[in-house]
C-alpha atoms as a PDB file:
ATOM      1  CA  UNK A   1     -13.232   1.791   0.394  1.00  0.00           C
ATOM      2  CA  UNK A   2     -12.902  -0.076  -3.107  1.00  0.00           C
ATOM      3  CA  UNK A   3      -9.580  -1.219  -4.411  1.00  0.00           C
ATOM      4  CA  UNK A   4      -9.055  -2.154  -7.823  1.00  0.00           C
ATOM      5  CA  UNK A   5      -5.811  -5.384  -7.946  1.00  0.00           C
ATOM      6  CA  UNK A   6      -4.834  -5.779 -11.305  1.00  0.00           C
ATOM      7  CA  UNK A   7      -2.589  -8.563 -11.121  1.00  0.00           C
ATOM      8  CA  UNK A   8      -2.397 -12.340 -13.216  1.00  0.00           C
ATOM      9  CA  UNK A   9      -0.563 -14.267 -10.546  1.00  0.00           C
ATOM     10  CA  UNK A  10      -3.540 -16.171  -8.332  1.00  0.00           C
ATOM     11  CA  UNK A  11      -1.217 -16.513  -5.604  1.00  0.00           C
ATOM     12  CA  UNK A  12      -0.551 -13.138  -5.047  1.00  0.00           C
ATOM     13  CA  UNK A  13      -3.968 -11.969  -6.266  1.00  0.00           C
ATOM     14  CA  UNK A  14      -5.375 -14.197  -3.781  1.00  0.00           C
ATOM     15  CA  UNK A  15      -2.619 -12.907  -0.530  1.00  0.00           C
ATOM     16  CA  UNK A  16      -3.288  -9.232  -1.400  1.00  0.00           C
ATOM     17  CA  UNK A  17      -7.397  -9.896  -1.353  1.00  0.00           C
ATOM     18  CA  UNK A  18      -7.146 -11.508   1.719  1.00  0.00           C
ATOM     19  CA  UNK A  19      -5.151  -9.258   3.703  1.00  0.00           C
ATOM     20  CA  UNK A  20      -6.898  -6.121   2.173  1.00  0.00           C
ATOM     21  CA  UNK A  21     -10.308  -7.823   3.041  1.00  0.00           C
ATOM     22  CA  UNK A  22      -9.422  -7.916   6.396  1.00  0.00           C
ATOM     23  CA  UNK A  23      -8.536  -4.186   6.837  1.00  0.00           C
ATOM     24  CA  UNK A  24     -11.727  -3.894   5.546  1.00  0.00           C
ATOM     25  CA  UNK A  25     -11.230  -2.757   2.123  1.00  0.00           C
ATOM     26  CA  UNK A  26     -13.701  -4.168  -0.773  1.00  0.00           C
ATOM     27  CA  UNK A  27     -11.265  -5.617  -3.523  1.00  0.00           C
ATOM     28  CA  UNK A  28     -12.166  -6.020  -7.448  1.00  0.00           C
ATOM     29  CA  UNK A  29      -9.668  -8.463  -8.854  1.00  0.00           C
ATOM     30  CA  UNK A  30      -8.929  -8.622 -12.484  1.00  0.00           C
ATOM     31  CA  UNK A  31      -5.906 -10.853 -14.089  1.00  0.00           C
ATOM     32  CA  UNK A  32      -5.751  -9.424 -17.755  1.00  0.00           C
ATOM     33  CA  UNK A  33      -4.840  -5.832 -19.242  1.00  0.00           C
ATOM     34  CA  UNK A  34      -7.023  -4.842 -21.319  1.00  0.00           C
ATOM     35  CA  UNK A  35     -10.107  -5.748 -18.938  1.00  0.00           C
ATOM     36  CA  UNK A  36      -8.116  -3.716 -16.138  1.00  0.00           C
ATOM     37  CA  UNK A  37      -8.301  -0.694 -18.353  1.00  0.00           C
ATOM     38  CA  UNK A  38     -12.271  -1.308 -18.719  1.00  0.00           C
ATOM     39  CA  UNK A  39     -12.811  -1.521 -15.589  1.00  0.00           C
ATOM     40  CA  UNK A  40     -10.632   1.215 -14.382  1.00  0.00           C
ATOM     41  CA  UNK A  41     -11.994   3.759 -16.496  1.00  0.00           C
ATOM     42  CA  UNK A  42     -15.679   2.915 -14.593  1.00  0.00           C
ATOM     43  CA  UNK A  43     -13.433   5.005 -11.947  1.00  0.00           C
ATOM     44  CA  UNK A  44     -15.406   3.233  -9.160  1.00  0.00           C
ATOM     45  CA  UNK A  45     -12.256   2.600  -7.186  1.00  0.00           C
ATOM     46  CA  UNK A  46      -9.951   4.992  -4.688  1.00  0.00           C
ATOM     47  CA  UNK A  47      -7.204   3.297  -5.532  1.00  0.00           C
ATOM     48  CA  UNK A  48      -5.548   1.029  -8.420  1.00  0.00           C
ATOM     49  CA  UNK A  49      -2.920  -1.296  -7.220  1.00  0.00           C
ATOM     50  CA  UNK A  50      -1.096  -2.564 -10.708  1.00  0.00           C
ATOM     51  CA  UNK A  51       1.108  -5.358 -11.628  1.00  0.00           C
ATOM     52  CA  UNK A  52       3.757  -4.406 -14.414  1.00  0.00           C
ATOM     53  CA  UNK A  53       3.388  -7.680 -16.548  1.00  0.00           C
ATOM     54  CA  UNK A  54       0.285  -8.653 -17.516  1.00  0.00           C
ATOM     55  CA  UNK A  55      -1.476 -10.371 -20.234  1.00  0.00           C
ATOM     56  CA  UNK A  56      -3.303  -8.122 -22.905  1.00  0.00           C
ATOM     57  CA  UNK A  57      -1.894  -5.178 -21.916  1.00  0.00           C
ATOM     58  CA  UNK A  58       0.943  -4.036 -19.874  1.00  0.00           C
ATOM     59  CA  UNK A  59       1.001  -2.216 -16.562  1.00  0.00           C
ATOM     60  CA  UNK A  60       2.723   0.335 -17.767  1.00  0.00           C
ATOM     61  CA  UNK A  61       1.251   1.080 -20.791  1.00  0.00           C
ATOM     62  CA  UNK A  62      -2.507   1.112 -18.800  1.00  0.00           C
ATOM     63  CA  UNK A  63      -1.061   4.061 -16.776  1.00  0.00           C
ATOM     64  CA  UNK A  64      -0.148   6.111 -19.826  1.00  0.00           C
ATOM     65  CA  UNK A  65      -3.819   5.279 -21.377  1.00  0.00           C
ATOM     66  CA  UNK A  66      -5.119   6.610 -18.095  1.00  0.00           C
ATOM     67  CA  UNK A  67      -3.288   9.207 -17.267  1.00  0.00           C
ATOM     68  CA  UNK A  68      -4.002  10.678 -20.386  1.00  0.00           C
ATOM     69  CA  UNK A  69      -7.517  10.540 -20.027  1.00  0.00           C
ATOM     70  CA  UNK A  70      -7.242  12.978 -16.781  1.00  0.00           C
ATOM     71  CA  UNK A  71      -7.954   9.708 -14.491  1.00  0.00           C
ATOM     72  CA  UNK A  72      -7.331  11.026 -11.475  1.00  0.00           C
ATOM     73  CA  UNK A  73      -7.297   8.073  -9.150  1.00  0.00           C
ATOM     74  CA  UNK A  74      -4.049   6.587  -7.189  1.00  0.00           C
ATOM     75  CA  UNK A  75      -1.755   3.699  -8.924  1.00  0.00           C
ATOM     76  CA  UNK A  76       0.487   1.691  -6.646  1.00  0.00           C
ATOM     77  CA  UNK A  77       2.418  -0.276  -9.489  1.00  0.00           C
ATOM     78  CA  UNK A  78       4.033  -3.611  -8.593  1.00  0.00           C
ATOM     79  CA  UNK A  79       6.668  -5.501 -10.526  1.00  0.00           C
ATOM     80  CA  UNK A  80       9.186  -8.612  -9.986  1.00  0.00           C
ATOM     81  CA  UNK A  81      11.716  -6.008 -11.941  1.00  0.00           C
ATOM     82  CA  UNK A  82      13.941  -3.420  -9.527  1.00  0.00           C
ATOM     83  CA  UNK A  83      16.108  -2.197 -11.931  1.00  0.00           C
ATOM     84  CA  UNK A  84      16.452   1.645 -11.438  1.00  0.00           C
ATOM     85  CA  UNK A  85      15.378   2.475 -15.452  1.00  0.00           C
ATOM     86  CA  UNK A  86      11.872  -0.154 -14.765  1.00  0.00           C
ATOM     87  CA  UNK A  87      11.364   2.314 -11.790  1.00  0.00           C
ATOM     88  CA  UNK A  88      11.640   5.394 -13.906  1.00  0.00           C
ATOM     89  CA  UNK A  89       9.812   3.916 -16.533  1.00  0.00           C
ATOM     90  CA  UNK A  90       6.734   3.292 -14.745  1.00  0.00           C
ATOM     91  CA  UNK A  91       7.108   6.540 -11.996  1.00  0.00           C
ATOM     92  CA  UNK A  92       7.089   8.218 -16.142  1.00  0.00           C
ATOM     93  CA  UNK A  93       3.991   6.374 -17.325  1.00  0.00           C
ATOM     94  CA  UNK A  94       2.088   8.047 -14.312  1.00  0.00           C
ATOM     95  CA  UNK A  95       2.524   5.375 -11.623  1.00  0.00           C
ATOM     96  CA  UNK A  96       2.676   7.535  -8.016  1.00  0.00           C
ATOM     97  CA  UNK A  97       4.442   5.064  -6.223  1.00  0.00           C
ATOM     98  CA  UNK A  98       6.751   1.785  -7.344  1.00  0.00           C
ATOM     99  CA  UNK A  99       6.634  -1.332  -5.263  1.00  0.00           C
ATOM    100  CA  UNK A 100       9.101  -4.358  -5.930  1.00  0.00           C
ATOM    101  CA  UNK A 101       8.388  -7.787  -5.347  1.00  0.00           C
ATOM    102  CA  UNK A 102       8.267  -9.757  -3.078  1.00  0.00           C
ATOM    103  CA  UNK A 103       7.301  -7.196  -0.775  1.00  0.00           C
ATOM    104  CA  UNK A 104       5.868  -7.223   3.291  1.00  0.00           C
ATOM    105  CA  UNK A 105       2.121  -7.058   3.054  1.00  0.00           C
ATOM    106  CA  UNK A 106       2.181  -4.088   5.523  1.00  0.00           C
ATOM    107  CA  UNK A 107       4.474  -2.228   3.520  1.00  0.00           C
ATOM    108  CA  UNK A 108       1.687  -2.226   0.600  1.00  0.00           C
ATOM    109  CA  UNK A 109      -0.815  -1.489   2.960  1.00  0.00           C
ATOM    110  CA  UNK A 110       1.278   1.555   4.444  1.00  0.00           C
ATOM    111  CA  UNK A 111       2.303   2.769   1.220  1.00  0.00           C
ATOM    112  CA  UNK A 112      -1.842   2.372  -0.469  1.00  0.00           C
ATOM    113  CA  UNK A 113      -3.081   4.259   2.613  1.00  0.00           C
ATOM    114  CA  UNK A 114      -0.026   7.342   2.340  1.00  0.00           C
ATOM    115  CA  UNK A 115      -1.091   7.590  -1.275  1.00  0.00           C
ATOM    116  CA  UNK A 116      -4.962   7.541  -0.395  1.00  0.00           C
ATOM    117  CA  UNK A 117      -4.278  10.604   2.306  1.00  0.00           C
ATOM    118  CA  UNK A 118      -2.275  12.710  -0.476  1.00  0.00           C
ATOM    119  CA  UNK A 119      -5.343  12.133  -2.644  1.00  0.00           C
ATOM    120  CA  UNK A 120      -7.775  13.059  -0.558  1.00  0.00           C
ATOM    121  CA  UNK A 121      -9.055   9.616   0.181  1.00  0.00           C
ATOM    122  CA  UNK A 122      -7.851   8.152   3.542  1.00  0.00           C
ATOM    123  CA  UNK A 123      -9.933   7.280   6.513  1.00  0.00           C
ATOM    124  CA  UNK A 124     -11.787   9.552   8.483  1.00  0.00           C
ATOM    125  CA  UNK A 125      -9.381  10.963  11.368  1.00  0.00           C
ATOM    126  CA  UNK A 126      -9.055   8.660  14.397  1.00  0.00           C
ATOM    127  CA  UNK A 127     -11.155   9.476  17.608  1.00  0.00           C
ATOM    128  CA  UNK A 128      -8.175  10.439  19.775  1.00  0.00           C
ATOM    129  CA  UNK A 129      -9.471   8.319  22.887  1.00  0.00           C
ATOM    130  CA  UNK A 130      -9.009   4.551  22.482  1.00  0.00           C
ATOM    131  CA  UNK A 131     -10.522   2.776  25.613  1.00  0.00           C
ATOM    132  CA  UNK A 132      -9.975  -1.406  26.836  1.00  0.00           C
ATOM    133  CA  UNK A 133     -12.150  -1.484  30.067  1.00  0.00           C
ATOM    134  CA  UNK A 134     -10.528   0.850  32.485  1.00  0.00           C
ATOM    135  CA  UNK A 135      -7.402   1.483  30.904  1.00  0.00           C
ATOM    136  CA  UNK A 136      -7.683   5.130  28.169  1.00  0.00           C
ATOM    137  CA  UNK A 137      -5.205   6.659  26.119  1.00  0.00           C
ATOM    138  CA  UNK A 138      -5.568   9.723  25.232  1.00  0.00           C
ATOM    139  CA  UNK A 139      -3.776   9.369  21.518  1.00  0.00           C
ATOM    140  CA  UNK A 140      -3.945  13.551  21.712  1.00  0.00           C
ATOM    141  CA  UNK A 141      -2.760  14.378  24.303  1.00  0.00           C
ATOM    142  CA  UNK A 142      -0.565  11.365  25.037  1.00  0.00           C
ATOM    143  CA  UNK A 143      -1.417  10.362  27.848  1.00  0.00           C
ATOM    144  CA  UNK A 144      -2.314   7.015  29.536  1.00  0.00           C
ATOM    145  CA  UNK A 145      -4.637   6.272  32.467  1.00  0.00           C
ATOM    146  CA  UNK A 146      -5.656   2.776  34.380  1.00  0.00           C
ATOM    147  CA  UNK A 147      -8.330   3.503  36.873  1.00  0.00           C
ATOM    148  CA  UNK A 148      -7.896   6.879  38.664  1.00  0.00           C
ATOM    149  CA  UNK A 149      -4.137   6.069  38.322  1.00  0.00           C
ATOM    150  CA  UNK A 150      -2.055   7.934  35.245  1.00  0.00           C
ATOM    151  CA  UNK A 151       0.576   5.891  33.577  1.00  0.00           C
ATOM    152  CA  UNK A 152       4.214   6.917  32.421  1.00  0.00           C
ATOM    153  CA  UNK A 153       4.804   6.076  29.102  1.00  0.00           C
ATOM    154  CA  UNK A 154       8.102   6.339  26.793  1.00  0.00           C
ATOM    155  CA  UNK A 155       7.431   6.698  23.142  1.00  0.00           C
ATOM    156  CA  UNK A 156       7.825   3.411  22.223  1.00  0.00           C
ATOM    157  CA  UNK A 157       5.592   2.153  24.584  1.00  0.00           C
ATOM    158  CA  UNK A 158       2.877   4.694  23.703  1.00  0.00           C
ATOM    159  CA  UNK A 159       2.988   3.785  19.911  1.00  0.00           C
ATOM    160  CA  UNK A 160       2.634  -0.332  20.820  1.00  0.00           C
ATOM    161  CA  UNK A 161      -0.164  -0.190  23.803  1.00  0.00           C
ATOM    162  CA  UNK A 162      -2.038   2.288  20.941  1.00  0.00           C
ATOM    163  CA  UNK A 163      -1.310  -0.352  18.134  1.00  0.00           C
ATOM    164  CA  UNK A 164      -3.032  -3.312  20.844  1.00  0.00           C
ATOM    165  CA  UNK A 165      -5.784  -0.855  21.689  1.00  0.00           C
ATOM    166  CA  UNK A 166      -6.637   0.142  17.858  1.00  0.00           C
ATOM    167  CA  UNK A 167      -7.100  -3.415  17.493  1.00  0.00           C
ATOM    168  CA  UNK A 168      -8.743  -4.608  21.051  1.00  0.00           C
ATOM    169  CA  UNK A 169     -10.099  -8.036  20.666  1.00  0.00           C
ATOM    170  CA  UNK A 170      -7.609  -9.340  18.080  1.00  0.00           C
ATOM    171  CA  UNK A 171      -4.473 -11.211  18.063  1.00  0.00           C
ATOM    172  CA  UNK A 172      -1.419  -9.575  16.698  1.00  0.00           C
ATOM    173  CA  UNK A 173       1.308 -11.619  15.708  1.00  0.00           C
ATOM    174  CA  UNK A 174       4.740 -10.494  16.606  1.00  0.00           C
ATOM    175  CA  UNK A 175       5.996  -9.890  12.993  1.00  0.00           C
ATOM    176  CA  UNK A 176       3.255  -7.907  12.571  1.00  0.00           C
ATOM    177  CA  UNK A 177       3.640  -5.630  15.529  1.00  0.00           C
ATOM    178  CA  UNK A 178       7.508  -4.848  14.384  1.00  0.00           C
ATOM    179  CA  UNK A 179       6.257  -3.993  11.158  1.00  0.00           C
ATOM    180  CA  UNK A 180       3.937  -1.777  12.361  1.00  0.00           C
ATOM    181  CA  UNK A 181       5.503  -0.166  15.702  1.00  0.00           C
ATOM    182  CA  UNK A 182       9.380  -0.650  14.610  1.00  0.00           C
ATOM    183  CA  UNK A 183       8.927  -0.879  10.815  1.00  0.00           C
ATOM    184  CA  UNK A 184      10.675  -3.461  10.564  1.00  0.00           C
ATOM    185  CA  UNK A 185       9.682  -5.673   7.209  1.00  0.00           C
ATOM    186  CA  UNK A 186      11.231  -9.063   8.695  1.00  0.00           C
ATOM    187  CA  UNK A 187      11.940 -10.497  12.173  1.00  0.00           C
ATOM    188  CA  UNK A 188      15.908  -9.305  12.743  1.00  0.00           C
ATOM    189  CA  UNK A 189      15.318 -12.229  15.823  1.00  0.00           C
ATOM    190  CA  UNK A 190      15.668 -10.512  18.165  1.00  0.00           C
ATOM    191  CA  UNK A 191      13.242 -10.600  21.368  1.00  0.00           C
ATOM    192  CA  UNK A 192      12.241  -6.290  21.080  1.00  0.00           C
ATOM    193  CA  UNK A 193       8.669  -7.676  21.158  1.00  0.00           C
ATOM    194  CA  UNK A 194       8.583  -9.350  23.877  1.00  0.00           C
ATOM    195  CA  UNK A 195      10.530  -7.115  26.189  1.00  0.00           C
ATOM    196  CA  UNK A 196       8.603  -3.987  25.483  1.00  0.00           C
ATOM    197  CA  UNK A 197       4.808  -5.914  26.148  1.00  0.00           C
ATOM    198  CA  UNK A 198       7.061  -7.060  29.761  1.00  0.00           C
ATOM    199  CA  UNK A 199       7.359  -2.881  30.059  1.00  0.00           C
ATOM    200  CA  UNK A 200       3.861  -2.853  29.363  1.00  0.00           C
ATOM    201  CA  UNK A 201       2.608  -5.242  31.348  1.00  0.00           C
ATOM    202  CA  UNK A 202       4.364  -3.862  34.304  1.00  0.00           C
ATOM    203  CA  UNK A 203       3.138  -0.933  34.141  1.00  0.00           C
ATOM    204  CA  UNK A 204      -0.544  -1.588  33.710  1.00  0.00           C
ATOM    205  CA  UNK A 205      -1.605  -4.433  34.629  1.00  0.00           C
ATOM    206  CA  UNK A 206       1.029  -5.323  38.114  1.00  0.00           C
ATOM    207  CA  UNK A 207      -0.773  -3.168  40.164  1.00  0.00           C
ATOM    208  CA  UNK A 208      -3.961  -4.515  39.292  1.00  0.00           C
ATOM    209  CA  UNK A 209      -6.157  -7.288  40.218  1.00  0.00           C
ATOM    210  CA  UNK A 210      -7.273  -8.266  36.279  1.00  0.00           C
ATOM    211  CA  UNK A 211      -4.526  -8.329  32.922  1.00  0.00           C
ATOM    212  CA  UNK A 212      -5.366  -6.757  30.460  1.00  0.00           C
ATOM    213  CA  UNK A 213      -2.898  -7.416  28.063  1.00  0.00           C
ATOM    214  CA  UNK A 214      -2.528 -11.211  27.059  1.00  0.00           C
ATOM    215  CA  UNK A 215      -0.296 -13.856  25.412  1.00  0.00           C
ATOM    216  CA  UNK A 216      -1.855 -16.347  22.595  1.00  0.00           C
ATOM    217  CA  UNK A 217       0.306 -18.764  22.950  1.00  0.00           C
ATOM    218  CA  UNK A 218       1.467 -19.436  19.249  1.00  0.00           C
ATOM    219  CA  UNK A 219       0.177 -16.612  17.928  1.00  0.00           C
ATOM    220  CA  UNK A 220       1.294 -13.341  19.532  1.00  0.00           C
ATOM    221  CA  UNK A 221      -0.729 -10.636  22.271  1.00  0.00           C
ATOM    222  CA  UNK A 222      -3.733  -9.304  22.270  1.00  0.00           C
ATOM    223  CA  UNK A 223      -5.558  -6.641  25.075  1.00  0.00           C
ATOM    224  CA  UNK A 224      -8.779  -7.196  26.211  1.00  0.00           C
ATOM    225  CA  UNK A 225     -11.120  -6.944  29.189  1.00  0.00           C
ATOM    226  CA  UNK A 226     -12.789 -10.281  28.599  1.00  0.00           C
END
């Protein structure tokens, strides 16, 4: 899916590519106004994500042009101002959703991919199974199974072993699993992490002879067979 990142800061140009890139999205970056407006109006992208102050051109004044040319595409708007009237201003010039900075990456992320499901847009549905060698979740039905042996599960559990099976193979880092499993958007220090993959682990992997879910010392926990 193609993303359009209209935004003159480098720094934040380049941390918003990056991260994007990596859940796969393809990312057209563009640092001045009126070239934004060019380029949006090609209407090659799903989604615009739009920096308030720009050179040329301002954000907000791109999303009136657009809007009034029937473009019919997303805009995530982001701006250093959080004053309630800046908010109104741009939600008014046609913005759909208002992001202040600085901001958690996974916040953008969850907020580009809520605006890409209203529009139509978002990723295919999920296949409901998710499988890490003989351990299956059935995300449907919500159940768990190791083996021939079914697993007990609270919520909370459920949601994290189906965040480290959606992403089998990779290391998670523990910020990013409370942003994404608690919603948190900072580490309140506590240890929540931690003691729920201990839960996990005791319930899927104690009774057997091979772990499945591992610590990256440094880094965070990942689940694999390997």
């Amino acid at each position: 899916m193609k993303v359009l990142l209209i935004e003159d800061d480098p720094r934040i140009a380049r941390f918003i590519r990056r991260g994007l890139e990596a859940e796969g999205y393809t990312v057209d970056v563009v640092g001045d106004g009126r070239d934004a407006l060019a380029l949006a109006r090609s209407k090659e992208h799903a989604l615009l994500v739009l920096d308030r102050m720009l050179p040329g051109l301002d954000g907000a004044e791109i999303c009136r042009i657009l809007r009034s040319e029937r473009y019919d595409r997303p805009i995530l708007m982001l701006t250093a101002k959080d004053g309630l009237q800046d908010k109104v201003t741009g939600l008014h010039a046609g913005a759909d959703d208002y992001l202040t900075k600085p901001f958690a990456f996974d916040e953008l992320l969850a907020r580009m991919r809520a605006l890409l499901r209203r529009a139509g847009r978002g990723e295919e549905p999920a296949d409901p199974l998710l499988q890490v060698g003989d351990l299956v979740l059935d995300r449907a039905a919500r159940k768990a199974r190791r083996g021939g042996r079914e697993i007990q599960l609270t919520p909370k559990e459920f949601t994290l072993l189906a965040y480290l099976m959606e992403n089998a193979g990779r290391v998670l880092s523990r910020t990013r699993i409370l942003s994404r499993v608690w919603e948190y958007s900072f580490d309140p220090g506590s240890k929540v992490v931690d003691v729920y993959i201990r839960y996990l682990r005791q319930k899927i992997d104690a009774a057997e002879t091979k772990a499945l879910i591992k610590t990256v010392r440094g880094f965070g926990y990942t689940i694999s067979e390997d």
